[in-house]
N, C-alpha and C. Protein backbone atom coordinates (compact mmCIF):
# COMPACT_ATOMS: atom_id res chain seq x y z
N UNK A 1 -2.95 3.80 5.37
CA UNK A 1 -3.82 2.67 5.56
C UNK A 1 -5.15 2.97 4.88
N UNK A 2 -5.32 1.59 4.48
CA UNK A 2 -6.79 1.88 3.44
C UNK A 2 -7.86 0.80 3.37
N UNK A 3 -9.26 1.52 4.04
CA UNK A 3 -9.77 -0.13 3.95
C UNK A 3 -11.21 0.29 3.47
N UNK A 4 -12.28 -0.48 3.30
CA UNK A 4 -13.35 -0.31 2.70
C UNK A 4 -14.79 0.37 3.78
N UNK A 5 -15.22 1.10 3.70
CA UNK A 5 -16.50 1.58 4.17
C UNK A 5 -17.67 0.70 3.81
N UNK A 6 -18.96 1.02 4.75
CA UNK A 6 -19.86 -0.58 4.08
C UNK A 6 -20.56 0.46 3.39
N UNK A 7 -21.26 -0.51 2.83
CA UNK A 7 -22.27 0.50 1.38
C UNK A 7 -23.35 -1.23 0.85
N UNK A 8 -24.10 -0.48 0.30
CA UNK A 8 -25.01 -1.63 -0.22
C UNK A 8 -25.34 -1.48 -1.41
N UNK A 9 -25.41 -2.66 -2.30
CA UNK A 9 -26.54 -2.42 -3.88
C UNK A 9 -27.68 -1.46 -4.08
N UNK A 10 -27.97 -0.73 -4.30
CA UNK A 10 -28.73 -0.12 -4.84
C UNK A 10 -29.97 -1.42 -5.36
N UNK A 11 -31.44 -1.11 -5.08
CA UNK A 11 -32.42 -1.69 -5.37
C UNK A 11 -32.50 -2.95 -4.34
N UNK A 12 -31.67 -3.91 -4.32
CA UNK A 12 -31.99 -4.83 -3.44
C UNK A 12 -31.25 -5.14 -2.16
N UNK A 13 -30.55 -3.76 -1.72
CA UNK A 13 -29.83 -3.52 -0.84
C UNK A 13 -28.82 -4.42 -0.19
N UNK A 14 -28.17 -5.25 -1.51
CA UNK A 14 -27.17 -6.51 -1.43
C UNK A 14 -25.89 -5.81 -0.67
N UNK A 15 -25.53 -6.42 0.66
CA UNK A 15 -23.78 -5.31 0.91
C UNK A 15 -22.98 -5.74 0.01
N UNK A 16 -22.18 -4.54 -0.35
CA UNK A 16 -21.48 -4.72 -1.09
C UNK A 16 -20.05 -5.98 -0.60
N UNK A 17 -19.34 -6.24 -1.71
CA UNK A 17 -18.43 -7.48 -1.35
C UNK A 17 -17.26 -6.88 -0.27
N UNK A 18 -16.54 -7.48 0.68
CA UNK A 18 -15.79 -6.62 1.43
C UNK A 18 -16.29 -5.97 2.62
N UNK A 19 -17.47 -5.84 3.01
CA UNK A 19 -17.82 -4.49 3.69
C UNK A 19 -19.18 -5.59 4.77
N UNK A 20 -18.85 -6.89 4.32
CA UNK A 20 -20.02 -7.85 5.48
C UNK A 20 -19.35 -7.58 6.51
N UNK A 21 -18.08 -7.40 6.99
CA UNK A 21 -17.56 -7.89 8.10
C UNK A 21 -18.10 -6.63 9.11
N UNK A 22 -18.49 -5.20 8.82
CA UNK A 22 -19.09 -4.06 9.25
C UNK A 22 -20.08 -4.18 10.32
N UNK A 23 -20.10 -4.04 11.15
CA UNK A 23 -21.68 -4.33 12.03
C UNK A 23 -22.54 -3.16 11.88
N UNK A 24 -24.13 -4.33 12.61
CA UNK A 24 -25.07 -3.17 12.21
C UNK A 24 -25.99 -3.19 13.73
N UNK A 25 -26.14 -2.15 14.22
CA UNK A 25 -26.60 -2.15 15.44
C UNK A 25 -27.77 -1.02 15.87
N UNK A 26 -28.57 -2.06 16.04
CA UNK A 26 -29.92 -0.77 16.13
C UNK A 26 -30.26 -0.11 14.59
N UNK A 27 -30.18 -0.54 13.87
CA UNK A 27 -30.25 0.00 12.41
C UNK A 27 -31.39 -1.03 11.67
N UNK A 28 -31.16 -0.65 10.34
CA UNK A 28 -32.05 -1.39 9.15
C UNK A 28 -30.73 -1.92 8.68
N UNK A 29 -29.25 -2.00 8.45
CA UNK A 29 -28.65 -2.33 7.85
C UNK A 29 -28.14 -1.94 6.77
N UNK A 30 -29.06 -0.87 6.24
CA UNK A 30 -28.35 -0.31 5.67
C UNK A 30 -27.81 1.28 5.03
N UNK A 31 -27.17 1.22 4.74
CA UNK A 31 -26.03 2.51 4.48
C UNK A 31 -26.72 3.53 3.87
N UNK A 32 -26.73 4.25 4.35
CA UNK A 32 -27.35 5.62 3.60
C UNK A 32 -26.33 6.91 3.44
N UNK A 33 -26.34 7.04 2.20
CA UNK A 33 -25.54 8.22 1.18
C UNK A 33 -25.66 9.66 1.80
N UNK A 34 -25.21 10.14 1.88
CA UNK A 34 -23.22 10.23 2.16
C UNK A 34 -23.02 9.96 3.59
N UNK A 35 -22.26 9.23 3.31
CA UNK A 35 -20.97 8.49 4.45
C UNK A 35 -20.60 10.27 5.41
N UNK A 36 -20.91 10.25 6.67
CA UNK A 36 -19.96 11.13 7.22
C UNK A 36 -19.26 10.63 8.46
N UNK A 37 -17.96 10.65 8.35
CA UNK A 37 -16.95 10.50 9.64
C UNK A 37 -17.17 10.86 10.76
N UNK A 38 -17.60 10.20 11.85
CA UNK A 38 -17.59 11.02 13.23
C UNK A 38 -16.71 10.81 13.75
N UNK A 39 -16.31 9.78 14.40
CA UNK A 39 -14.90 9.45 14.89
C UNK A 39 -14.28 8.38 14.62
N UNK A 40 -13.06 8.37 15.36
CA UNK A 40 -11.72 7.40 14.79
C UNK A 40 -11.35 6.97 16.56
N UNK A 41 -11.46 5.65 16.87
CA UNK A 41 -11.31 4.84 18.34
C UNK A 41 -9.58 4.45 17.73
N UNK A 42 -8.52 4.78 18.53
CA UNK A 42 -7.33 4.26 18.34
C UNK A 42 -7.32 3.53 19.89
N UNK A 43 -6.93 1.94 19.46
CA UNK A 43 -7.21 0.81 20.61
C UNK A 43 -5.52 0.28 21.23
N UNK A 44 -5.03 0.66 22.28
CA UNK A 44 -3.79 0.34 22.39
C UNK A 44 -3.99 -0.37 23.40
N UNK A 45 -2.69 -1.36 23.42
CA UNK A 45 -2.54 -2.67 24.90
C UNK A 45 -1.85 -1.19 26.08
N UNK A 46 -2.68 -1.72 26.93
CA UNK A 46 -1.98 -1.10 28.41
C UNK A 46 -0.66 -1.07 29.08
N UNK A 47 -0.13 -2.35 28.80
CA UNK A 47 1.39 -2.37 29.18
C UNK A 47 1.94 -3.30 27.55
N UNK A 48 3.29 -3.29 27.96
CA UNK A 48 4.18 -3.36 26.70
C UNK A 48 5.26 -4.14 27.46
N UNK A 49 5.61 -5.23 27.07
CA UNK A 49 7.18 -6.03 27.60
C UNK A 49 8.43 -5.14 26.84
N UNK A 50 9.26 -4.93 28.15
CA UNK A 50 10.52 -4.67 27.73
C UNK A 50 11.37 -6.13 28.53
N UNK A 51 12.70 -5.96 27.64
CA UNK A 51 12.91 -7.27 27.71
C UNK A 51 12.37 -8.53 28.11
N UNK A 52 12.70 -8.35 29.40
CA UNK A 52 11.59 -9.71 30.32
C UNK A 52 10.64 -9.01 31.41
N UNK A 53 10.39 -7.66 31.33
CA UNK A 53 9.66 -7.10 32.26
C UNK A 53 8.13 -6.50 31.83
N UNK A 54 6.83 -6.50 32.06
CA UNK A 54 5.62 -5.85 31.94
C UNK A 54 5.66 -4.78 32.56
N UNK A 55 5.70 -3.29 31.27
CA UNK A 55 5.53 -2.44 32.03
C UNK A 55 4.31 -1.43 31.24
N UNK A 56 3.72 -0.41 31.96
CA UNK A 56 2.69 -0.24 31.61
C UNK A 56 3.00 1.09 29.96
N UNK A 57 2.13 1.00 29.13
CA UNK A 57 2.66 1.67 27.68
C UNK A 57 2.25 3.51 27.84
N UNK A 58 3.15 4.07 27.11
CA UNK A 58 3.10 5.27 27.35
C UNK A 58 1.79 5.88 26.35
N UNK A 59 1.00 6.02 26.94
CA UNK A 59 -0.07 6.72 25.94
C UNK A 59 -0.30 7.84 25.44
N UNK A 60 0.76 8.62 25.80
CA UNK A 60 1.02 9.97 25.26
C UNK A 60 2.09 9.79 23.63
N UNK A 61 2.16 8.51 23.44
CA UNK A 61 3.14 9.23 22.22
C UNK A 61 2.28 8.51 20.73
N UNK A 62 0.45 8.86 20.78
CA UNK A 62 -0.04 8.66 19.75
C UNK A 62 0.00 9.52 18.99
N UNK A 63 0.25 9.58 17.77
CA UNK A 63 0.10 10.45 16.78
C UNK A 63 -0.40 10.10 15.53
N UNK A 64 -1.24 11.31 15.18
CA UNK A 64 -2.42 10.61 13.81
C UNK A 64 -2.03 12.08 13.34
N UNK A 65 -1.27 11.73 11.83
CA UNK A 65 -0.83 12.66 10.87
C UNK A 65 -2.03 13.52 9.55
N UNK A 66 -1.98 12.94 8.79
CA UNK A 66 -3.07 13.70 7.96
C UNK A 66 -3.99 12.85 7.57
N UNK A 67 -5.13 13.04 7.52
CA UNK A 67 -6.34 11.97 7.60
C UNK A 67 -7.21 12.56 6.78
N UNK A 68 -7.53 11.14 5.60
CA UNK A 68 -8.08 11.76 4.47
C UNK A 68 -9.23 10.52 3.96
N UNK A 69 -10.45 10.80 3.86
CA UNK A 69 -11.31 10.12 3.72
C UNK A 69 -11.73 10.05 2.26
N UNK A 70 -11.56 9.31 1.62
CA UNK A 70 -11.87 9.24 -0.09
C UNK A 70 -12.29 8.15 -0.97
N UNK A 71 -13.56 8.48 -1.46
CA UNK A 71 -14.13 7.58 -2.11
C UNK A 71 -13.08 6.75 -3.48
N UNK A 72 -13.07 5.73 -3.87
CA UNK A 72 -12.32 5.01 -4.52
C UNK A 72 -13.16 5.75 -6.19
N UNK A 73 -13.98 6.25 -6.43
CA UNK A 73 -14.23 6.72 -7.64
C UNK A 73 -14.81 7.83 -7.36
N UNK A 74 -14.41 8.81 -8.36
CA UNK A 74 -14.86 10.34 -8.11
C UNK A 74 -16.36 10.68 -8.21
N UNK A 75 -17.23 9.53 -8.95
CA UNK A 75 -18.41 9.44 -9.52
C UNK A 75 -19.49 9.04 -8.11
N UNK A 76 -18.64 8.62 -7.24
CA UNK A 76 -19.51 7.89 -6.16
C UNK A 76 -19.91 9.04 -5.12
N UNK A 77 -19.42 10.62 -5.38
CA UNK A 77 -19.65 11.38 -4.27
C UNK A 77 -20.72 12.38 -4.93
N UNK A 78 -21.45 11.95 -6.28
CA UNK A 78 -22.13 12.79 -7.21
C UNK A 78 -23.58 12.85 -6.32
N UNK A 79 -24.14 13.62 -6.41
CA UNK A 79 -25.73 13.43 -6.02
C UNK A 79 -26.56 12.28 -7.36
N UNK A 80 -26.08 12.13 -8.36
CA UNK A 80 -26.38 10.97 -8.85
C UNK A 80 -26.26 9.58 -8.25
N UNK A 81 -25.46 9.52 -7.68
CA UNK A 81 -24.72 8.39 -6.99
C UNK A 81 -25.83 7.93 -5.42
N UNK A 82 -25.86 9.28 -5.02
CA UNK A 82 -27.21 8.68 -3.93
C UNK A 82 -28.45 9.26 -4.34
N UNK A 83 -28.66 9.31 -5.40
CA UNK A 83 -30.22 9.02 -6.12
C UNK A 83 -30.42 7.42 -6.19
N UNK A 84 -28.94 6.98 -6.54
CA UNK A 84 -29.60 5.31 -6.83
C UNK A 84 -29.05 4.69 -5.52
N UNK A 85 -28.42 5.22 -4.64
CA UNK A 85 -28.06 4.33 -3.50
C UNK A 85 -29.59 4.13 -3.24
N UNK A 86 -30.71 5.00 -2.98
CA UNK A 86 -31.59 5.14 -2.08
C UNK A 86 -32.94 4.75 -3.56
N UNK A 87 -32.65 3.75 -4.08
CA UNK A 87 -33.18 2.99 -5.08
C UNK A 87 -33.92 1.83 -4.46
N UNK A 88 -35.38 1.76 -3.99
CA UNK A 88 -35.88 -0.14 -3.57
C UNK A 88 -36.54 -0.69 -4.53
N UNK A 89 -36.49 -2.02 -3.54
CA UNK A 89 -37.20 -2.85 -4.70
C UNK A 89 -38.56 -2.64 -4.09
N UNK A 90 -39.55 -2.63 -4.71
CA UNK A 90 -40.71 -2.88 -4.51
C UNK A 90 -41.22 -3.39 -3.30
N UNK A 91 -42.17 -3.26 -2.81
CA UNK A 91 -42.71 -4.30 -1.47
C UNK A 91 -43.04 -5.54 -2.05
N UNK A 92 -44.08 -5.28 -3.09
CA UNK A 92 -44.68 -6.72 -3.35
C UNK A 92 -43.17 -7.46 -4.00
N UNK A 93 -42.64 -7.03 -4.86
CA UNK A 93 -41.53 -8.16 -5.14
C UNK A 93 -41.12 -9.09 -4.30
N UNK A 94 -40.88 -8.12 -3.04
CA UNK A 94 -40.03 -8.34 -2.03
C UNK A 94 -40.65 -9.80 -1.38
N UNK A 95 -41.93 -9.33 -1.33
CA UNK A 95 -42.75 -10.68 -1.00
C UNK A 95 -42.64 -11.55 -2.35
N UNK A 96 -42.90 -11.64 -3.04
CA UNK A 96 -42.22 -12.54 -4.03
C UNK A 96 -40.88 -13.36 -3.97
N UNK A 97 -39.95 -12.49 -3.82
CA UNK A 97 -38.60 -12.65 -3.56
C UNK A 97 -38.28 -13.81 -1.84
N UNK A 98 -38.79 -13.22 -1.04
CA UNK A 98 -38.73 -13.85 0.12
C UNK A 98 -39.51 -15.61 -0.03
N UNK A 99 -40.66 -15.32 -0.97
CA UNK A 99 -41.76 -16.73 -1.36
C UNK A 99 -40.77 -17.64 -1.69
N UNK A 100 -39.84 -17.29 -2.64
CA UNK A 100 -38.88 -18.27 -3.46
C UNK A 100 -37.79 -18.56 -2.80
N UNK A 101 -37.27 -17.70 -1.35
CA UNK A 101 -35.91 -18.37 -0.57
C UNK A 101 -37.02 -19.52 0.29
N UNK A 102 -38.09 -19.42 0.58
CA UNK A 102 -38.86 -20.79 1.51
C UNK A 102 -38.80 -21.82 0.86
């Protein structure tokens, strides 16, 4: 299974496409270089129907095989790569920028 990590534009800290659906909580929003894994929540239903009966699911038979975290380009784990993650735009632009969405 393979799905996208959030990450943002560089300079105007646009999220990247794919990666809105991510929440942000207690944060600025955004992603700061390098990504490290803390944990993995595996979410299972409590009981399980057998035929016509609810019975409760055995939670001992999870198993998580080899787990491998990898950037989609080899270039993205460079210390080049979070030189420009951690790229802003300006303050005053910014006020500029904000003038023209009113």
């Amino acid at each position: 299974m393979r799905f996208e990590l959030p990450g943002n534009q560089p300079y105007d800290c646009y999220r990247e496409p794919g990666t809105c659906w991510w929440g942000n909580y207690n944060g600025d929003g955004i992603v700061d270089l390098p990504i490290t894994l803390e944990k993995i929540f595996v979410e299972r239903r409590t009981h399980v129907i057998v035929a016509d009966e609810l019975k409760p699911a055995d939670i001992n038979d999870t198993l998580l095989g080899d787990l491998f975290a990898e950037y989609e380009n080899p270039l993205d784990e460079t210390t080049q790569a979070i030189r420009l993650s951690q790229l802003r735009m300006d303050a005053t632009e910014q006020d500029v920028m904000s003038g023209l969405k009113k």
